[in-house]
Protein backbone atom coordinates (compact mmCIF):
# COMPACT_ATOMS: atom_id res chain seq x y z
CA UNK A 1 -17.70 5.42 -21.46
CA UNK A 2 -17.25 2.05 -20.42
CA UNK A 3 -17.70 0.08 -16.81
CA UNK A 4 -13.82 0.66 -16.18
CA UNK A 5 -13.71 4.40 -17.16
CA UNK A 6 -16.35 5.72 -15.01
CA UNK A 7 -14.95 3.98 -11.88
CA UNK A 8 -11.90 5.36 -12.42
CA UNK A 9 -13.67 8.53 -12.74
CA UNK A 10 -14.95 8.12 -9.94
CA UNK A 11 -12.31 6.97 -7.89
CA UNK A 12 -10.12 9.76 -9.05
CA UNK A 13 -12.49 12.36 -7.12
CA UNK A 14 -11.30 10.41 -4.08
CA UNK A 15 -8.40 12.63 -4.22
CA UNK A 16 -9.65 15.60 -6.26
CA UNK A 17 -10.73 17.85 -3.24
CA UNK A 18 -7.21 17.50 -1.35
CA UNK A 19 -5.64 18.68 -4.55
CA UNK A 20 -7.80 21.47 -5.22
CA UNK A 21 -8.05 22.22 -1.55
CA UNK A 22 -5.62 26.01 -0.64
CA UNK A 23 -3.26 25.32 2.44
CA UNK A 24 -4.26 27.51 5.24
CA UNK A 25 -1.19 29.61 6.80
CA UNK A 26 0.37 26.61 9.83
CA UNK A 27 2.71 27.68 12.12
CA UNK A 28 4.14 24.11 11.76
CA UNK A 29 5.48 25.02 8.82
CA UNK A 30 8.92 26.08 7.31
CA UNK A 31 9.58 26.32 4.05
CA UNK A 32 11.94 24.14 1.88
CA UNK A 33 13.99 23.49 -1.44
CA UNK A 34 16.06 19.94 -1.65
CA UNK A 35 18.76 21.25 -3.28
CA UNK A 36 21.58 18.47 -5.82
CA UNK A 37 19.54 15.46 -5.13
CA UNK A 38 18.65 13.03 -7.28
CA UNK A 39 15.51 13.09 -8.02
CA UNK A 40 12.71 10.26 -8.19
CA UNK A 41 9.75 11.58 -8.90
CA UNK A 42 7.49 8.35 -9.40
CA UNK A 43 8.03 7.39 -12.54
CA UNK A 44 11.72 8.47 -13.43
CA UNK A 45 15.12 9.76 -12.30
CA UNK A 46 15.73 13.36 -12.45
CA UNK A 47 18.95 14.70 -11.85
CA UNK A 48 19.93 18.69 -11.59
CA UNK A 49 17.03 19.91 -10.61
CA UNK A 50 15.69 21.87 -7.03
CA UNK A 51 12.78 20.95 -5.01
CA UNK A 52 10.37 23.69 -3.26
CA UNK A 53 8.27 23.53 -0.85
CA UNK A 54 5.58 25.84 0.64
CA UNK A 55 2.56 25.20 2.65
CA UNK A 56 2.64 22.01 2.79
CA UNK A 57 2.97 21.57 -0.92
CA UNK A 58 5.66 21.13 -3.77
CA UNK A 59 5.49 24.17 -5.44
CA UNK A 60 8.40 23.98 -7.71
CA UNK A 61 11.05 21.55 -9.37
CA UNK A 62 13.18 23.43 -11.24
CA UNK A 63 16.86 24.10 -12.72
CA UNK A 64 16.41 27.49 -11.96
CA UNK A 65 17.68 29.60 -9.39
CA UNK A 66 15.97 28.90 -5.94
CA UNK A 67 12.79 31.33 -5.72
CA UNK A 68 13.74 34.45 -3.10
CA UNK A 69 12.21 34.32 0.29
CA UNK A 70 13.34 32.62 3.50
CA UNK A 71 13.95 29.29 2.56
CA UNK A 72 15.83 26.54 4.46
CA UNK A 73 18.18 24.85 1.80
CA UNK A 74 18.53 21.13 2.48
CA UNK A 75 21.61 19.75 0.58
CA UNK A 76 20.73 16.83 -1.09
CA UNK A 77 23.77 16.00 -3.04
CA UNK A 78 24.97 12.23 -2.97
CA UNK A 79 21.43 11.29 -1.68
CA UNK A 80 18.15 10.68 -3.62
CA UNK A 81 14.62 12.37 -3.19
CA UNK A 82 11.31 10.03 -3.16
CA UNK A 83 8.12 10.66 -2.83
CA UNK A 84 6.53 9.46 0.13
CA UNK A 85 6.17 5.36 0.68
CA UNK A 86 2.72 4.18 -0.54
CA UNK A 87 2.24 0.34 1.54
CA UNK A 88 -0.80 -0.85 -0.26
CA UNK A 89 -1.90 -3.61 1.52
CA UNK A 90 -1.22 -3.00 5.69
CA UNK A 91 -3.32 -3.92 8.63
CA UNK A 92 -3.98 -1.05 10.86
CA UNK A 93 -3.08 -3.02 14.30
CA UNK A 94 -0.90 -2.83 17.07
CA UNK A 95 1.47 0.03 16.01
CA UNK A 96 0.39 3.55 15.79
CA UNK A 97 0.65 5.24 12.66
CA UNK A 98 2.72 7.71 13.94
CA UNK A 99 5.48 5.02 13.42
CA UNK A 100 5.02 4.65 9.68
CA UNK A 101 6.72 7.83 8.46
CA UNK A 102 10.24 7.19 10.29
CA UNK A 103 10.48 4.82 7.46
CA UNK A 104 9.36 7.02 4.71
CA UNK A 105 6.05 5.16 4.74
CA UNK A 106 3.32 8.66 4.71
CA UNK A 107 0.33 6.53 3.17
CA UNK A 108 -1.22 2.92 4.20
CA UNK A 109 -4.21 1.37 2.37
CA UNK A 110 -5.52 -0.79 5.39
CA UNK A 111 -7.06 -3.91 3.76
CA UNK A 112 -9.67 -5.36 6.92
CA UNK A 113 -10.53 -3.58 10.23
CA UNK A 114 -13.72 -3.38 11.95
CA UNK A 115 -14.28 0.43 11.91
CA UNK A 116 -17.08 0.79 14.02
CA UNK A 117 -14.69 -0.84 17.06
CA UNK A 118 -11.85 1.25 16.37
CA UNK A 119 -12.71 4.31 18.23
CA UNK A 120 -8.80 4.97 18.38
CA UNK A 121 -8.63 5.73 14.49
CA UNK A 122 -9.54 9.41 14.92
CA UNK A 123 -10.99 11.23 12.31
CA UNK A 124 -8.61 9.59 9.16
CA UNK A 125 -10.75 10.96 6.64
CA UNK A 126 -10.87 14.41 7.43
CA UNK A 127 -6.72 13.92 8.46
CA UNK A 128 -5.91 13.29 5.01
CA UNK A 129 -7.54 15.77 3.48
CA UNK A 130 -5.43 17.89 5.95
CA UNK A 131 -1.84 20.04 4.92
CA UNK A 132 -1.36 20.28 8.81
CA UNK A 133 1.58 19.02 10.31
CA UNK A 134 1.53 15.68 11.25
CA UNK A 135 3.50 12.64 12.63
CA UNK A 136 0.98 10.08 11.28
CA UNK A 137 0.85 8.35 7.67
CA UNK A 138 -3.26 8.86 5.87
CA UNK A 139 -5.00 6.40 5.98
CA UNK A 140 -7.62 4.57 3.97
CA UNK A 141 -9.34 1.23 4.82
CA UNK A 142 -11.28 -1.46 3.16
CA UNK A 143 -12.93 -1.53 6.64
CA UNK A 144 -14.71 -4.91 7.27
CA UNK A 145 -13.65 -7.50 4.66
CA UNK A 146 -16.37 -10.08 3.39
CA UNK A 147 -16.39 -13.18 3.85
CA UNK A 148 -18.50 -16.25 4.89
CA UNK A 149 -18.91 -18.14 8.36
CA UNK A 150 -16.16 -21.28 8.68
CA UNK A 151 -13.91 -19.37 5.92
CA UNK A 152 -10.89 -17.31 6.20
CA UNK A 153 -11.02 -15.24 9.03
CA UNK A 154 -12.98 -17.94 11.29
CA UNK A 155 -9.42 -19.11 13.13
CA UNK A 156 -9.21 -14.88 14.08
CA UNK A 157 -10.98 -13.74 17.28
CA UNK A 158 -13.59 -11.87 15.29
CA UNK A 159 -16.54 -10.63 17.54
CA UNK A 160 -19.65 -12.74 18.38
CA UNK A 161 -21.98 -10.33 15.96
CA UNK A 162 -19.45 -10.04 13.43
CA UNK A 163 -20.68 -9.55 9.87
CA UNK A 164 -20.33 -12.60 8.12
CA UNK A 165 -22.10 -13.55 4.58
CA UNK A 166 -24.66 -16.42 5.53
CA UNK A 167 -26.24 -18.31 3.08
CA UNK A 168 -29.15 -16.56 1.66
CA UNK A 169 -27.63 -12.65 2.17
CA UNK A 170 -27.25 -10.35 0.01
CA UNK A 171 -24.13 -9.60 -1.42
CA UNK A 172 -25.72 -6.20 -2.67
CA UNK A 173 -26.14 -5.56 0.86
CA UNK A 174 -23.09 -6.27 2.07
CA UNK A 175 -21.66 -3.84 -0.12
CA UNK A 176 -23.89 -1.10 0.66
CA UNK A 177 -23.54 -2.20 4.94
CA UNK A 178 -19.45 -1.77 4.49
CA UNK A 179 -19.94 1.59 2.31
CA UNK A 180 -22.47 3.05 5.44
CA UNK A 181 -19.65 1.76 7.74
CA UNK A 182 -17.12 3.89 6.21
CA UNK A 183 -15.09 1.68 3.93
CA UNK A 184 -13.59 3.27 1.00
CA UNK A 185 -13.34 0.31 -0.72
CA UNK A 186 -14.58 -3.15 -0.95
CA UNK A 187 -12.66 -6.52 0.01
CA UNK A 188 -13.80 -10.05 -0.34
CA UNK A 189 -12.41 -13.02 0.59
CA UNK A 190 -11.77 -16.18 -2.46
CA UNK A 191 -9.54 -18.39 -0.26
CA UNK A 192 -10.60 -22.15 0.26
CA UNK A 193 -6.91 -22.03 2.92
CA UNK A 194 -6.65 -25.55 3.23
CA UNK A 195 -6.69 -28.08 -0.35
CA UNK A 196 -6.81 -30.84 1.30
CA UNK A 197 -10.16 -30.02 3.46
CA UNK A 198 -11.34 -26.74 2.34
CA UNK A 199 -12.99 -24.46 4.02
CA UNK A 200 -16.07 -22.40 2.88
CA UNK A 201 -15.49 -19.01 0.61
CA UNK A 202 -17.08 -16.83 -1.60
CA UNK A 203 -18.79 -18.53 -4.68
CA UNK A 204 -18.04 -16.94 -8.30
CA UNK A 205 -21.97 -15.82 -8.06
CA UNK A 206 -21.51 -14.04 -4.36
CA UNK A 207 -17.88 -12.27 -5.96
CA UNK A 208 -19.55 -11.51 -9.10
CA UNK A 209 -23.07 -9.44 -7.04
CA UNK A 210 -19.84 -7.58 -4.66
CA UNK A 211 -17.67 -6.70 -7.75
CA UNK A 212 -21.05 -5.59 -9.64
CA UNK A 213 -22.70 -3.71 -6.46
CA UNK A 214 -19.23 -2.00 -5.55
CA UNK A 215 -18.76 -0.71 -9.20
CA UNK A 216 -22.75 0.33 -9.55
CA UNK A 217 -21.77 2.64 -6.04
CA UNK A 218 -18.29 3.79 -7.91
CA UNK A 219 -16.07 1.97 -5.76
CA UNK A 220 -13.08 -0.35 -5.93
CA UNK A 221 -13.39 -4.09 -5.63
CA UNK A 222 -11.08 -5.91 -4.26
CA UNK A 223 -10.68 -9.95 -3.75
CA UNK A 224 -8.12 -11.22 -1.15
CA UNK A 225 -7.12 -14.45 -2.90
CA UNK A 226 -3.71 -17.58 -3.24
CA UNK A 227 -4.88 -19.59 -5.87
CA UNK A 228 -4.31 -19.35 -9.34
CA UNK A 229 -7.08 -21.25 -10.39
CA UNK A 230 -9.40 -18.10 -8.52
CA UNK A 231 -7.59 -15.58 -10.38
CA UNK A 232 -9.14 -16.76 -13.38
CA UNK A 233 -13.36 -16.05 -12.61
CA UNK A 234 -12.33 -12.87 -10.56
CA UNK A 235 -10.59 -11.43 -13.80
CA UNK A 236 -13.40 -12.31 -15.74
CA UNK A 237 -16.17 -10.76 -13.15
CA UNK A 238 -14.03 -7.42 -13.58
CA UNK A 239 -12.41 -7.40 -10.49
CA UNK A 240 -10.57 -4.27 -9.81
CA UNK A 241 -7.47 -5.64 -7.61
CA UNK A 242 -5.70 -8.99 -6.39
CA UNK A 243 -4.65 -8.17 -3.20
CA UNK A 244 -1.92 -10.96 -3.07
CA UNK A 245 0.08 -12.21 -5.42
CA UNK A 246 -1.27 -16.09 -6.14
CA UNK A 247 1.08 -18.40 -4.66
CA UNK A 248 0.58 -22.05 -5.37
CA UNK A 249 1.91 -22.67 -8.61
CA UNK A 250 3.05 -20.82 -12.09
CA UNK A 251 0.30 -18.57 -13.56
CA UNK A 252 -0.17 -20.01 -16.91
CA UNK A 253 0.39 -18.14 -20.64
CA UNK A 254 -3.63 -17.58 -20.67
CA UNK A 255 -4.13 -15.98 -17.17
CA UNK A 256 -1.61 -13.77 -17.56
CA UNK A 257 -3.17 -12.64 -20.93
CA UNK A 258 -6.40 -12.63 -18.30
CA UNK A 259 -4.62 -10.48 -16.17
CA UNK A 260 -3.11 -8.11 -18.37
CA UNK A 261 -7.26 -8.02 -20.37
CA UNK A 262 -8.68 -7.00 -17.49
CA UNK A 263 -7.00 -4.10 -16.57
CA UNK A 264 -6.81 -4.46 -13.00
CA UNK A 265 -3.78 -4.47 -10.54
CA UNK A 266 -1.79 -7.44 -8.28
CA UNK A 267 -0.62 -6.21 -4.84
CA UNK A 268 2.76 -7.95 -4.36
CA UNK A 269 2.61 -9.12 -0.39
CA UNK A 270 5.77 -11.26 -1.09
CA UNK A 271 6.79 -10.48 2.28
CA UNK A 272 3.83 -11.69 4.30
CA UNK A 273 5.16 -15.41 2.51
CA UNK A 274 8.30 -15.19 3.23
CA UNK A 275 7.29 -14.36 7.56
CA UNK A 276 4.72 -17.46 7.28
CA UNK A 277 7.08 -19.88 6.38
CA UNK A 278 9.57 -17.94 8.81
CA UNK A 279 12.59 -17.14 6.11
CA UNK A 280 15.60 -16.03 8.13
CA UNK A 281 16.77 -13.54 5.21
CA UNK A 282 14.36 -10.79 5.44
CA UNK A 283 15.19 -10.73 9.33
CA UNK A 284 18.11 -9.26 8.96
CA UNK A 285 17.04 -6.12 7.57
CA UNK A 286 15.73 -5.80 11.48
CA UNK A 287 19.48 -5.86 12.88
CA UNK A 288 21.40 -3.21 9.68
CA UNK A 289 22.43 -0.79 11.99
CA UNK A 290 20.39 2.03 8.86
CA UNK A 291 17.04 0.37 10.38
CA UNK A 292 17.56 -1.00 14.22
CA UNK A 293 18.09 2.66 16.33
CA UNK A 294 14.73 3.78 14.37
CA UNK A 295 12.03 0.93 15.21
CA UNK A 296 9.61 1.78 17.98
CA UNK A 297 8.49 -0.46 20.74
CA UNK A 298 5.77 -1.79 18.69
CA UNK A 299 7.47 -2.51 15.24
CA UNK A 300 10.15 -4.40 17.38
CA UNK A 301 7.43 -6.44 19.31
CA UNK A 302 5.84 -7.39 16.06
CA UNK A 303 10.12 -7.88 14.21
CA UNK A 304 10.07 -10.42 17.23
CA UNK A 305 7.25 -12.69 16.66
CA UNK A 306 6.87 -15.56 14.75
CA UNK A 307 3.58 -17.53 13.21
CA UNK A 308 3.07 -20.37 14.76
CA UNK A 309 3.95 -23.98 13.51
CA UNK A 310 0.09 -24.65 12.95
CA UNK A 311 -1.09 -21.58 11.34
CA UNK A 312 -3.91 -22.70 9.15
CA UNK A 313 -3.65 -22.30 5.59
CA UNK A 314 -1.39 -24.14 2.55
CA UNK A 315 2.17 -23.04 2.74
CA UNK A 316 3.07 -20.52 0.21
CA UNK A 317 5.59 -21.80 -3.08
CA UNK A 318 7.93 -18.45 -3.02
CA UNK A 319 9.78 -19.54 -5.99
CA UNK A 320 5.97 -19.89 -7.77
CA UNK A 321 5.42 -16.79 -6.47
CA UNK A 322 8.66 -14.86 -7.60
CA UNK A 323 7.61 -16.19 -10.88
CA UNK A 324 4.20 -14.99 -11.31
CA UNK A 325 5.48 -11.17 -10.02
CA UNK A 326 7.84 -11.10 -12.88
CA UNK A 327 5.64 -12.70 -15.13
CA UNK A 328 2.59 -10.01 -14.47
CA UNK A 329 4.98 -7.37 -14.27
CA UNK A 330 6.46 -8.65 -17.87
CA UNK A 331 3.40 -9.10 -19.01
CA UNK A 332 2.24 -5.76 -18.41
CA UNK A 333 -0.23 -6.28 -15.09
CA UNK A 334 0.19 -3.24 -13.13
CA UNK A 335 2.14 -4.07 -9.87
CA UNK A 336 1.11 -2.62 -6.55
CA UNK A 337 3.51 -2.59 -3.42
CA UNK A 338 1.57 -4.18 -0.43
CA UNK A 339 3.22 -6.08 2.73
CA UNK A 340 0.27 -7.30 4.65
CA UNK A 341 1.27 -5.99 7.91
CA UNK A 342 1.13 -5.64 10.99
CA UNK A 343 1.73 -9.53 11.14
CA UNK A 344 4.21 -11.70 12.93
CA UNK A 345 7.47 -10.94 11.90
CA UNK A 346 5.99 -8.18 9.88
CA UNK A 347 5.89 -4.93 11.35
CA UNK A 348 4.15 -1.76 9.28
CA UNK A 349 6.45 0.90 7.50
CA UNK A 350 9.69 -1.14 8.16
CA UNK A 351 7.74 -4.23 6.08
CA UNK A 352 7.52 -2.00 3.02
CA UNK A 353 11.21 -1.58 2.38
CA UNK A 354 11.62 -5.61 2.78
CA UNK A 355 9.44 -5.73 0.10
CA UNK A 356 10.64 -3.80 -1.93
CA UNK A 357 13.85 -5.74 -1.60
CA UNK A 358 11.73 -9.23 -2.56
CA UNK A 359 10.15 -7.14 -5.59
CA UNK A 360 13.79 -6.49 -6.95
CA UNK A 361 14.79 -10.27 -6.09
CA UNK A 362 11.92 -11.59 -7.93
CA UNK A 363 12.97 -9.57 -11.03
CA UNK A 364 11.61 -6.11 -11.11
CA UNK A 365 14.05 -3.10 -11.62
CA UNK A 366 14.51 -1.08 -8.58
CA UNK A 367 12.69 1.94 -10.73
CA UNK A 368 9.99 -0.83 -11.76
CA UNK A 369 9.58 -1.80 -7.29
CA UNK A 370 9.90 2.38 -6.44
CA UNK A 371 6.88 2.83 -9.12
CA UNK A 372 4.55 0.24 -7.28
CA UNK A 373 5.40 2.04 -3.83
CA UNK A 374 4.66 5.44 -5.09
CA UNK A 375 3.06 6.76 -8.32
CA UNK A 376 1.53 3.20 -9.19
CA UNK A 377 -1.06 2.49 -6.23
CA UNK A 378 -1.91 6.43 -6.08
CA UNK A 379 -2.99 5.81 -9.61
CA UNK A 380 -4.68 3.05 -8.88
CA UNK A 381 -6.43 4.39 -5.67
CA UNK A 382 -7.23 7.57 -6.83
CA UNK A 383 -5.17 9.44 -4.90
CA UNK A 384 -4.01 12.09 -6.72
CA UNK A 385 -2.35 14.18 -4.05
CA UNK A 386 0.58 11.93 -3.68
CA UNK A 387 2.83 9.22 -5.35
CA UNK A 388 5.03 11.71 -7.35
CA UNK A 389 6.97 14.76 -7.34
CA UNK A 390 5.56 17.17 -9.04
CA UNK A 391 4.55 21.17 -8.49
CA UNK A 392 0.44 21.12 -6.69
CA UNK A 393 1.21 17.68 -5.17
CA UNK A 394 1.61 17.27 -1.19
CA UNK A 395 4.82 17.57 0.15
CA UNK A 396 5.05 14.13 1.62
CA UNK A 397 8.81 13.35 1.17
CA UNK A 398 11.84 11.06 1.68
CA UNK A 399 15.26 11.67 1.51
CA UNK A 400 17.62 8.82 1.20
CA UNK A 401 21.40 8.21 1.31
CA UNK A 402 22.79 7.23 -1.90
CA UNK A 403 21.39 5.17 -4.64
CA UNK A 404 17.86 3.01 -4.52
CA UNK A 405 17.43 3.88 -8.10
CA UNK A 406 20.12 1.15 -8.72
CA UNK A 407 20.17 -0.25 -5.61
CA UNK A 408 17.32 -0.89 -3.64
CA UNK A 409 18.69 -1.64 -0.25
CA UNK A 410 19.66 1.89 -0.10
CA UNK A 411 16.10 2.83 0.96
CA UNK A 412 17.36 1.57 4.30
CA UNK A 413 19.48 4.89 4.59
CA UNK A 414 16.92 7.35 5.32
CA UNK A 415 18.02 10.94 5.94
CA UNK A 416 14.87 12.77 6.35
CA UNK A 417 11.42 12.55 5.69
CA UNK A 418 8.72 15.42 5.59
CA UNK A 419 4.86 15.08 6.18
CA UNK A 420 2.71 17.47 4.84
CA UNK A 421 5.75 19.79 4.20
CA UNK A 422 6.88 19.05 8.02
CA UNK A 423 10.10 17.16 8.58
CA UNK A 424 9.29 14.20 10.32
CA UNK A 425 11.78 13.64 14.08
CA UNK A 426 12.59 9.78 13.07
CA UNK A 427 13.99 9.05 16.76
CA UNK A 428 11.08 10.66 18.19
């Protein structure tokens, strides 16, 4: 087997014991069929068919007659069935993520928080392994990201003893410090933020140690980066993710052939761009009355802020970066659905449907932006509980008035959502 084979191996068992794991009995619980939806089940449209659920699972999708027992029949015709909302790039900050899943959002793949401060996560690891009822979307977290002293994450109010990579560290170390932490991935950071007066980042021989220690202890790699020029050593050192699309200029005809090589994935973010350089559009998803009655206190304190005029950092090209997500996606680069929130202007759960929106702008079918909220970063992140429709699979659902199949804004019309088999209260 090659390098890429056994860590996909090996992230796959991330999910293998949910999957094999029997539901205990929950009095939570009632059991299900969606009845005359159509069906999305991650990859394609099905239409005609039944969905059943029981203990917290899908147990059948079928043309057949609904199995006997005491079912409650939901009728699901003139709507269509997802599964749940996959945001794979969120900050866990600021809004609880009992928020997430009033927006169909049941899964967040938190990309920096300092775990051993956050005494207010619970137990996430052992709550997604879970078929209990629940309010809250899983969780998994990249935990602390890596980076060096002066570069990005210096202008955040990051603790005194904070873990920074000084000249001289070991990257090695690093790796193995965030994997003893509890991260369940790694993330480093290749952003210079300013061309004009750069500041400090990781150096191609720092990245290349974390991508080669992170693989060595079967884990994903990550590199938060916005320039294309960076793209182009990261693919090379085998790096398993971009966790932003690069936004500075056009990718060129070679790194996308880089990109597509390598194998790994681009998480989208086109919607953290569009809230730093304040674009008025996205707001008004905020106001459609499908959206406003449902945001908490939190999402609508975070709707309502803006970045400020001096944010550090060069200011995003959207029409370069449009480009280069339908260019990877042409080109055959698998596309992840990430938002980067909870961010000014950004707030989680509601932030993934915006960006869906931007993925369809930018080019991608509405199938092609569904895929890279659902099936695609499940693949990706070994989770194989989740991200389709299909009979084993948790029953982490979303129901949605008419059409986002072939029209995306649709996803704004949520009827119902279940967790875990449990329909979700969205005005609770």
């Amino acid at each position: 087997m090659g390098r890429r084979t056994l860590l996909k191996a090996a992230v796959a068992g991330v999910g293998a014991a949910a999957l094999a794991a029997p539901a205990a009995a929950s009095p939570g619980w009632r059991d299900f069929a969606i009845r005359g939806a159509r069906v999305f089940d991650g990859q394609r449209v099905l239409d005609g068919v039944t969905v059943v659920c029981t203990g917290g699972r899908i147990t059948a999708v079928t043309r057949g007659k609904l199995p006997p027992g005491d079912l409650e029949v939901v009728e699901g015709r003139g709507r269509t069935l997802l599964p749940g909302l996959i945001d794979a790039h969120i900050h866990d900050q600021g809004i609880p993520r009992s928020d997430s899943p009033r927006f169909g959002v049941t899964t967040e793949l938190d990309m920096f928080n300092i775990i051993a401060l956050r005494a207010d996560l619970g137990d996430y690891k052992a709550a997604r392994q879970s078929f209990a009822p629940t309010r809250a979307a899983d969780l998994w977290t990249a935990g602390t990201m890596i980076t060096v002293p002066g570069g990005h994450g210096s202008q955040m109010n990051l603790p005194k003893d904070f873990p920074w990579l000084r000249p001289g560290m070991s990257p090695e170390q690093h790796v193995d410090d965030r994997l003893a932490e509890g991260s369940d991935y790694i993330k480093f950071v290749v952003d210079p933020m300013e061309s004009a007066d750069p500041w400090p980042t990781i150096t191609p021989a720092q990245g290349q140690a974390i991508i080669r220690r992170a693989h060595q202890r079967g884990v994903l790699a990550l590199a938060h980066v916005s320039r294309c020029e960076d793209t182009r050593w990261l693919l090379g050192a085998g790096v398993d993710g971009l966790i932003h699309t690069p936004n500075d200029r056009a990718l060129t005809g070679e790194e996308l052939w880089l990109a597509r090589r390598s194998g790994a994935f681009v998480t989208s973010t086109l919607s953290i761009y569009h809230a730093l350089l304040d674009e008025p559009g996205y707001r008004r998803c905020f106001a459609d009355p499908r959206v406003a009655p449902y945001l908490s206190v939190a999402q609508r304190r975070f709707a309502d802020e803006h970045f400020p005029p001096d944010f550090p950092g060069d200011k995003p090209d959207l029409a370069a970066v449009a480009h280069n997500i339908r260019a990877l996606a042409k080109a055959g680069v698998p596309i992840l659905a990430g938002t980067d929130g909870a961010n000014p202007g950004l707030p989680n759960a509601i932030g993934l449907l915006i960006e869906l929106e931007l993925l369809v702008r930018a080019g991608l079918t509405p199938i092609a932006a569904l895929t890279a909220a659902t099936s695609a970063p499940a693949r990706h992140f070994g989770l194989r509980d989740r991200g389709r429709i299909s009979p084993g699979l948790r029953a982490d659902l979303v129901l949605v008035d008419g059409d986002p199949t072939g029209d995306i804004t649709a996803l704004r019309g949520i009827a119902a959502v279940w967790r875990n088999g449990t329909r979700v209260n969205r005005s609770g």
